[in-house]
N, C-alpha and C. Protein backbone atom coordinates (compact mmCIF):
# COMPACT_ATOMS: atom_id res chain seq x y z
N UNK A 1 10.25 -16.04 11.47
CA UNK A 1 9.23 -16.69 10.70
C UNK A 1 8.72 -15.74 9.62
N UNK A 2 8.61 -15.92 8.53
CA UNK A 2 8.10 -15.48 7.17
C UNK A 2 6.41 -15.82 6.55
N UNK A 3 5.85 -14.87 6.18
CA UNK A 3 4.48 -15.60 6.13
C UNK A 3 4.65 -15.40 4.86
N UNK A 4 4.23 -16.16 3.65
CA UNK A 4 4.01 -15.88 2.08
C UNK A 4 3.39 -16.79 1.78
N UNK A 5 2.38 -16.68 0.77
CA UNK A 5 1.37 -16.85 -0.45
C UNK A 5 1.73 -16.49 -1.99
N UNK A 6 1.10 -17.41 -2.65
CA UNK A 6 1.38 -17.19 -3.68
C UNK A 6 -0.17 -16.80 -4.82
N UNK A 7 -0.38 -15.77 -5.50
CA UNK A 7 -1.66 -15.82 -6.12
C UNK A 7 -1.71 -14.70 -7.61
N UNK A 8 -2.52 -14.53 -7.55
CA UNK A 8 -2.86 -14.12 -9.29
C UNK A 8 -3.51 -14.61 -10.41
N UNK A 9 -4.88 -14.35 -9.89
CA UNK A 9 -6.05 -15.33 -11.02
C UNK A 9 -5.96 -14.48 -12.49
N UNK A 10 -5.54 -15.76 -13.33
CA UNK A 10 -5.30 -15.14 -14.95
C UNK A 10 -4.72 -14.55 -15.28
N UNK A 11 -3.39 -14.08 -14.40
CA UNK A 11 -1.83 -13.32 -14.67
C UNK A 11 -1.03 -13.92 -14.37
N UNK A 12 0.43 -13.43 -14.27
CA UNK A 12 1.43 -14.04 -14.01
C UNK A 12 1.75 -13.95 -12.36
N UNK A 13 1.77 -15.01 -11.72
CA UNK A 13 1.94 -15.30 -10.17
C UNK A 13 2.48 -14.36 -9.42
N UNK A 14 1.95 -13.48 -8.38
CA UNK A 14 2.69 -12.97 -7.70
C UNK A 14 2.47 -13.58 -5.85
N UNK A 15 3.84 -12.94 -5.43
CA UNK A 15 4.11 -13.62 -4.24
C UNK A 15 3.80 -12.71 -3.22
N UNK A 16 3.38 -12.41 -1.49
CA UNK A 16 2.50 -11.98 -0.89
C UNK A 16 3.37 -12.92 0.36
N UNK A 17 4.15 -11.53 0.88
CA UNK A 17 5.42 -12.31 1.70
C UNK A 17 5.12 -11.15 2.83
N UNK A 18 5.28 -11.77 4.22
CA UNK A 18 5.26 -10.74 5.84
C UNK A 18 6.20 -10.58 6.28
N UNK A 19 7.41 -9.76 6.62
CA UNK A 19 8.83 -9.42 6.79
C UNK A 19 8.40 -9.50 8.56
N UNK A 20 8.77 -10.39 9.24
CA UNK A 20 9.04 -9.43 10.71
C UNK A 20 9.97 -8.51 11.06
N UNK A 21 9.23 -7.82 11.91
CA UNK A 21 9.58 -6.64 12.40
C UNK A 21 9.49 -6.05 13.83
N UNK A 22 10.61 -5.84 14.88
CA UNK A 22 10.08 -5.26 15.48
C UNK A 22 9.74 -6.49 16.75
N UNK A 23 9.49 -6.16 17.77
CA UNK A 23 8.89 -7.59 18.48
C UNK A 23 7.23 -7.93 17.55
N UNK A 24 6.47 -6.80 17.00
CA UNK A 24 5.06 -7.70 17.20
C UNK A 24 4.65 -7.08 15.61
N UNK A 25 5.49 -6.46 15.07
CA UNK A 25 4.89 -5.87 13.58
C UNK A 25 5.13 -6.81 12.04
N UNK A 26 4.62 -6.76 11.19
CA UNK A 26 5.43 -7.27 9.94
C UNK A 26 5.45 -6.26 8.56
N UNK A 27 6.20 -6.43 8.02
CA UNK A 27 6.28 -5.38 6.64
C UNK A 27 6.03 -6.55 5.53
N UNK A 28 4.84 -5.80 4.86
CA UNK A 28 4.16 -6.74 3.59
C UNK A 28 5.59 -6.04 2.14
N UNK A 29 5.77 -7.43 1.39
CA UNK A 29 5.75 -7.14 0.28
C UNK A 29 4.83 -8.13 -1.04
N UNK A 30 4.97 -7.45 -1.91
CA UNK A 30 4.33 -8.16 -3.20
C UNK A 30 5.22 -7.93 -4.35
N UNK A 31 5.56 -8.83 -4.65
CA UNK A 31 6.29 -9.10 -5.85
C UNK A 31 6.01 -10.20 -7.02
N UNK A 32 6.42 -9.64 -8.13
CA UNK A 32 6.58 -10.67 -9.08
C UNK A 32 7.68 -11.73 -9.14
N UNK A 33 8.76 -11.94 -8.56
CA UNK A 33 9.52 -12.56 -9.05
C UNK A 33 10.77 -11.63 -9.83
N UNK A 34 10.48 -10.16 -9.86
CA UNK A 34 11.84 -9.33 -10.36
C UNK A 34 11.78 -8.17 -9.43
N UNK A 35 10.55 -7.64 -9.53
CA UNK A 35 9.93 -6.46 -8.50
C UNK A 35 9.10 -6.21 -7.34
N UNK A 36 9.46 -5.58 -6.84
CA UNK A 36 8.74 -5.11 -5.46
C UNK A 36 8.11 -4.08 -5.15
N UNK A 37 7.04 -4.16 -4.17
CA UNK A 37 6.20 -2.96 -3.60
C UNK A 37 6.41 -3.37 -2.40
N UNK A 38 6.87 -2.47 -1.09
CA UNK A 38 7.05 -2.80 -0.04
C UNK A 38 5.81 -1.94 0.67
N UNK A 39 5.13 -2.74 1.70
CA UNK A 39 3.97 -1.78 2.23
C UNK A 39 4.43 -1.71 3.86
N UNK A 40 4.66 -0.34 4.12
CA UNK A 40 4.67 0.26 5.88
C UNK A 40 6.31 -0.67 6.40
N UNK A 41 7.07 -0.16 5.15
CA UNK A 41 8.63 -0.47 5.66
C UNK A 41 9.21 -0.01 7.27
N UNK A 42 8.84 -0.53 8.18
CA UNK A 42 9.37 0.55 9.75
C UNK A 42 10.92 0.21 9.84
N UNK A 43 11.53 -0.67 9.32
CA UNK A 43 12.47 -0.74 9.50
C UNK A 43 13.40 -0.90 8.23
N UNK A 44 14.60 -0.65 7.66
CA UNK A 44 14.92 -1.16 6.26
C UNK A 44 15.72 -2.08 6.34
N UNK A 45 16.31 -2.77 7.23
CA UNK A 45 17.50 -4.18 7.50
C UNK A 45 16.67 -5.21 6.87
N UNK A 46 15.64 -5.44 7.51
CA UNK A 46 15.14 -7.06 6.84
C UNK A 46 14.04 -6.88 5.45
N UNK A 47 14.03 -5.30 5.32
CA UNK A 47 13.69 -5.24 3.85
C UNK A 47 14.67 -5.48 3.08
N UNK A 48 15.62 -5.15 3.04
CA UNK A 48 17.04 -4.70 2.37
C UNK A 48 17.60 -6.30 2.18
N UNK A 49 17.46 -6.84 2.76
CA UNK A 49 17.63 -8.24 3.47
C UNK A 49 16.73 -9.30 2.21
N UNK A 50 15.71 -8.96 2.72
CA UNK A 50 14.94 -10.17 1.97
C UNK A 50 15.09 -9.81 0.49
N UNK A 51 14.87 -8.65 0.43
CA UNK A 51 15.18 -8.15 -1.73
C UNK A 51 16.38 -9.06 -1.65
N UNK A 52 17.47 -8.66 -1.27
CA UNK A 52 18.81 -8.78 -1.95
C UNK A 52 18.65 -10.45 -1.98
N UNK A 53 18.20 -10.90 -1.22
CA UNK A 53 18.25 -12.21 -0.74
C UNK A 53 17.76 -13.24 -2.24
N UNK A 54 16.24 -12.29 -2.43
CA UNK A 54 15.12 -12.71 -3.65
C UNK A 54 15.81 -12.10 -5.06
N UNK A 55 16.88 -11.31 -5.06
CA UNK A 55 17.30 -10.27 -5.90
C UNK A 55 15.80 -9.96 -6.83
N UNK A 56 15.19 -9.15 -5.98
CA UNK A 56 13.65 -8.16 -5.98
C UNK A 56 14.98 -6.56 -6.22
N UNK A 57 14.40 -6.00 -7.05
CA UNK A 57 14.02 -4.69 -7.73
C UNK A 57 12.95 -3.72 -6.58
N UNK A 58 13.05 -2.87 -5.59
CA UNK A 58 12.22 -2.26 -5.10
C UNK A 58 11.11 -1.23 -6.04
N UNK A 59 9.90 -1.44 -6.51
CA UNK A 59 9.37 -0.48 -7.79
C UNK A 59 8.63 0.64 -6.92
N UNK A 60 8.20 0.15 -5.87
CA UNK A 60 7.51 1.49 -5.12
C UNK A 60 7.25 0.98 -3.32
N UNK A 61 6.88 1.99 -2.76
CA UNK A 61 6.71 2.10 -1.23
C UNK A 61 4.81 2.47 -0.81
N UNK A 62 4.65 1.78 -0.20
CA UNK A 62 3.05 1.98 0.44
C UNK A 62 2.99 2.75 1.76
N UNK A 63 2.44 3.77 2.19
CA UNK A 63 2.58 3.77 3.81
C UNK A 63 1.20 3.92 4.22
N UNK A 64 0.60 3.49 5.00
CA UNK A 64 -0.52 3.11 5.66
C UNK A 64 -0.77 4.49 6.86
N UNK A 65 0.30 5.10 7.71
CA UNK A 65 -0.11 5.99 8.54
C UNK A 65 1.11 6.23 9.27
N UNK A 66 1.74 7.55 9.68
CA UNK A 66 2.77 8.10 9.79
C UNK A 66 3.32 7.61 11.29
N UNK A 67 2.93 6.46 12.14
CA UNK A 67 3.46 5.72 12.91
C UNK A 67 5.23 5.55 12.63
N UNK A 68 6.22 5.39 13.47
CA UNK A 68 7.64 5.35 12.82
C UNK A 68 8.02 3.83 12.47
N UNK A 69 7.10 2.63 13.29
CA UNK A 69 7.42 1.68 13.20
C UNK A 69 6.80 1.30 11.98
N UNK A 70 5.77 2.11 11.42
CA UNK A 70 5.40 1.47 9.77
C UNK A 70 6.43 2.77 8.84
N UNK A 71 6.88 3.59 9.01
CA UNK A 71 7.23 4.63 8.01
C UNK A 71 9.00 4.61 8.00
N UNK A 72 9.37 4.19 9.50
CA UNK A 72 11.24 4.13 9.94
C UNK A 72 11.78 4.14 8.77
N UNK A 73 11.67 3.26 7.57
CA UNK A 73 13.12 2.73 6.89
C UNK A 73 12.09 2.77 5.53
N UNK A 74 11.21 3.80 5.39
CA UNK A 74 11.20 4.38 3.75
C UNK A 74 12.40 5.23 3.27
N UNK A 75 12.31 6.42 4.22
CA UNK A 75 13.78 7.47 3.77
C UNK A 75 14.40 6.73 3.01
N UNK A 76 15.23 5.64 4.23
CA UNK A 76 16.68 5.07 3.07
C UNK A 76 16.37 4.32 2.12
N UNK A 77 15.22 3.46 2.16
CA UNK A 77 14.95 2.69 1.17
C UNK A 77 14.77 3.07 -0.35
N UNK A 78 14.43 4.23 0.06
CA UNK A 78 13.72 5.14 -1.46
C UNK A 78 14.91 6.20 -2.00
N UNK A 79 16.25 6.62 -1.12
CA UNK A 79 17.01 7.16 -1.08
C UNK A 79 18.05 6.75 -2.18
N UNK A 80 17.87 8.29 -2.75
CA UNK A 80 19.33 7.96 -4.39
C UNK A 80 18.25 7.67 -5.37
N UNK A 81 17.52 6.92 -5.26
CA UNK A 81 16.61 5.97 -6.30
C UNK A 81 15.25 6.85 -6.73
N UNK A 82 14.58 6.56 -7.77
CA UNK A 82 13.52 6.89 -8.10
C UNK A 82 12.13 6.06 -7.87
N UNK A 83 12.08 5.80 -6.74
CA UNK A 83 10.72 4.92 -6.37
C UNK A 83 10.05 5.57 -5.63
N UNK A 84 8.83 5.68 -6.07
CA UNK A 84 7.81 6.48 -5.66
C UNK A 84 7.42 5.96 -4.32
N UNK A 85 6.76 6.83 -3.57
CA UNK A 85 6.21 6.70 -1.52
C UNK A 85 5.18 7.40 -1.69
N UNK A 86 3.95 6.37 -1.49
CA UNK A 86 2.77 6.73 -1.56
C UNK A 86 2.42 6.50 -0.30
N UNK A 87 1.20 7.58 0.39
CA UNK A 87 0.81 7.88 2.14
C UNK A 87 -0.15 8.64 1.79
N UNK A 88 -0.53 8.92 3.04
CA UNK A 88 -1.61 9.44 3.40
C UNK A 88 -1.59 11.13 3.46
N UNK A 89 -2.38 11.93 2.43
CA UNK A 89 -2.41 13.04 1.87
C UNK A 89 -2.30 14.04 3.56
N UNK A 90 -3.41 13.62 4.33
CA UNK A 90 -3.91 14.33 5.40
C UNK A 90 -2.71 13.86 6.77
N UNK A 91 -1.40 13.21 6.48
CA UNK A 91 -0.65 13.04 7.32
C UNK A 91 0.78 13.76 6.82
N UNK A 92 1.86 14.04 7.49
CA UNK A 92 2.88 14.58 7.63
C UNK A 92 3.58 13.37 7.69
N UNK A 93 4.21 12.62 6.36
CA UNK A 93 5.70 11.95 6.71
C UNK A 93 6.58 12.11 5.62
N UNK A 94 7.65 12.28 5.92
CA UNK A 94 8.68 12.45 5.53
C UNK A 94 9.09 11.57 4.15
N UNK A 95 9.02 11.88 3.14
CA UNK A 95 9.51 10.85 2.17
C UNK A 95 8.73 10.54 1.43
N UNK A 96 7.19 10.70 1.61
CA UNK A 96 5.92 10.93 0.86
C UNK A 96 6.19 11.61 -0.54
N UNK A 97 5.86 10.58 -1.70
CA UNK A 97 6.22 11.79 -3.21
C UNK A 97 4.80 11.53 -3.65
N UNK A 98 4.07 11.19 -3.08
CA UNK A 98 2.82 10.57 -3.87
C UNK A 98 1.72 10.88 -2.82
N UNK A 99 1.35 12.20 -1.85
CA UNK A 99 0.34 12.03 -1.28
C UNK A 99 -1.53 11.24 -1.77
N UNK A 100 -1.83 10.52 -1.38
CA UNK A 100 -3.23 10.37 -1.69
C UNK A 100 -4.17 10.16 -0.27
N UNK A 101 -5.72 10.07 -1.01
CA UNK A 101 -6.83 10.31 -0.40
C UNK A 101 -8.12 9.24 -0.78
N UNK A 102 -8.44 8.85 -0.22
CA UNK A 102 -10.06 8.17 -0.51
C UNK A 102 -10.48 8.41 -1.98
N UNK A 103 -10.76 7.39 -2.62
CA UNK A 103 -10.75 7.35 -4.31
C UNK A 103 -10.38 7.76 -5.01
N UNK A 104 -8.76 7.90 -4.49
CA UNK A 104 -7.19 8.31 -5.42
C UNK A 104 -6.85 6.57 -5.89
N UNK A 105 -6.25 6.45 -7.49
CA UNK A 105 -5.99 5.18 -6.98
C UNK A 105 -4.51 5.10 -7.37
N UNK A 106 -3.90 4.22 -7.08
CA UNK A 106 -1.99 3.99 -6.97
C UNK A 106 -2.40 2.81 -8.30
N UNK A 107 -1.55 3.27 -9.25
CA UNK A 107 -0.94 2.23 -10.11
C UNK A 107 -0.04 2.17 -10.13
N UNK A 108 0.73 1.01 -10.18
CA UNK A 108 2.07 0.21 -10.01
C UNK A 108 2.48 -0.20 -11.28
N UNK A 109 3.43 0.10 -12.03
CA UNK A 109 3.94 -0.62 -13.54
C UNK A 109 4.56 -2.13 -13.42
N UNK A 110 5.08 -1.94 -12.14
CA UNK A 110 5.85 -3.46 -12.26
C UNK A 110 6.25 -3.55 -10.54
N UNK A 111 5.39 -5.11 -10.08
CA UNK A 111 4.53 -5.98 -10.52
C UNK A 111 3.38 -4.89 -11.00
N UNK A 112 2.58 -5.32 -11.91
CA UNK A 112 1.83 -4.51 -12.28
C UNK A 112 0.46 -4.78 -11.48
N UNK A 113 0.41 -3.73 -10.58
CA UNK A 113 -0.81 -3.48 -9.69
C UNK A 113 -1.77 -2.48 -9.53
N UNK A 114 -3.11 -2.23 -8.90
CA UNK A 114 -3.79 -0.79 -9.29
C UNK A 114 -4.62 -1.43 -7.80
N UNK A 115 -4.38 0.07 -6.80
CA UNK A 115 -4.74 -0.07 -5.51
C UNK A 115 -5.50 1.20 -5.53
N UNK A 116 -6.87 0.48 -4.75
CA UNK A 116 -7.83 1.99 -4.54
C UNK A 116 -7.35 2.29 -3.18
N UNK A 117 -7.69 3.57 -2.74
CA UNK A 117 -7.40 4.32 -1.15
C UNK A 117 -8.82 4.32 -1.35
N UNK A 118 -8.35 3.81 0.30
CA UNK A 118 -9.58 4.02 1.22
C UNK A 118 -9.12 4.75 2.66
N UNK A 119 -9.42 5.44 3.06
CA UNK A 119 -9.78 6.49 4.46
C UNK A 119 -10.28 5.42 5.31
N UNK A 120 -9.29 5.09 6.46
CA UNK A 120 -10.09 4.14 7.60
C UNK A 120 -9.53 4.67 8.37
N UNK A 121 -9.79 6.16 9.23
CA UNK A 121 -9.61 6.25 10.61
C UNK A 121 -9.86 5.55 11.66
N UNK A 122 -9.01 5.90 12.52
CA UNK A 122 -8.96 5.24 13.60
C UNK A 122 -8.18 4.77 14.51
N UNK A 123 -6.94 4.45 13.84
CA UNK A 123 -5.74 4.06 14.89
C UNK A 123 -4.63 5.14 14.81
N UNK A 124 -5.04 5.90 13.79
CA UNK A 124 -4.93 7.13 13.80
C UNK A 124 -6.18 7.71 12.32
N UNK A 125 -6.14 9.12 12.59
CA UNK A 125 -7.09 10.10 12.49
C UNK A 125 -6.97 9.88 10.31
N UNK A 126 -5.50 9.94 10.01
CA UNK A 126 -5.43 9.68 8.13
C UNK A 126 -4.80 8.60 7.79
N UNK A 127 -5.19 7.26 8.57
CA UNK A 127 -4.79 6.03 8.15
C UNK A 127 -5.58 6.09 7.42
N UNK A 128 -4.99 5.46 6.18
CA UNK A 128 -5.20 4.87 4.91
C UNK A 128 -5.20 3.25 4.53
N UNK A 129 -5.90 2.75 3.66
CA UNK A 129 -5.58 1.18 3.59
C UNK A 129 -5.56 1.25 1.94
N UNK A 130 -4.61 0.32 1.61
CA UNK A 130 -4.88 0.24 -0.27
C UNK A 130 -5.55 -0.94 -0.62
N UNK A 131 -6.48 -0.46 -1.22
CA UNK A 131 -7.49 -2.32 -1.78
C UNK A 131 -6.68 -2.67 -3.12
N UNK A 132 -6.19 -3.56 -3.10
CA UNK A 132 -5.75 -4.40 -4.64
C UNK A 132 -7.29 -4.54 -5.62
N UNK A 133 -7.26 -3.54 -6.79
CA UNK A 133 -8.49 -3.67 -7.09
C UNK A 133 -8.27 -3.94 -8.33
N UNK A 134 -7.06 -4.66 -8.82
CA UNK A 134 -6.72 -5.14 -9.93
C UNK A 134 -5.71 -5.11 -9.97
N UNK A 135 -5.36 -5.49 -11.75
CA UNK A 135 -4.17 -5.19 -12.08
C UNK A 135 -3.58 -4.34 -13.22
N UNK A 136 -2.71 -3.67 -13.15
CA UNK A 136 -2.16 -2.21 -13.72
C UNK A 136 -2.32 -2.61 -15.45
């Protein structure tokens, strides 16, 4: 089962799709319709899967907290390629080119997005969450 939405007040539509994963996890993406941001990839088959499927452009990687079932399948995903892996400054994962922190913000060129960090410990100690606080 696939969860997606479609939205974008006063831009061009983007789509807001839940990859399952895993028995109980899902991997978010957001795309325009050419490009992608994949958020807390744990696995890369049914990422790899649904792009090729959408023929989606991967433009960048989100990671939320150095868990393997959200971080598993950045390596290869981002591997050979120039797409940036943005995580959590105060965590250790592998594949991270973009550490950030609490009112760092991630801009995205394409879909064109601009995400504030926010610091929400707790399910671990430098989970991170990105607020969509516009657009790029």
């Amino acid at each position: 089962m696939e969860i997606s939405g479609v939205g974008g007040v006063g831009h061009s539509a983007l789509e807001y799709a839940a990859i399952p994963a895993f028995q109980d996890n899902y991997i978010w993406v957001i795309s325009n319709g050419r490009d992608a941001v994949v958020i807390d990839p744990g696995d890369e088959a049914p990422v790899r899967a649904y792009l090729r499927e959408r023929r989606l452009r991967l433009s960048a990687i989100l990671l939320t907290h150095h868990h393997g079932d959200h971080t598993g399948g950045a390596l290869a995903l981002a591997e050979g390629q120039d797409i940036p892996v943005y995580g959590p400054a105060s965590e250790s994962i592998p594949g991270v080119t973009h550490p950030v922190r609490e009112k760092n913000t991630v801009q995205i060129k394409t879909p064109a997005l601009r995400f504030s960090v926010l610091e929400v410990p707790g399910h671990t100690l430098g989970h991170i969450a990105f607020f969509a606080s516009g657009f790029a």
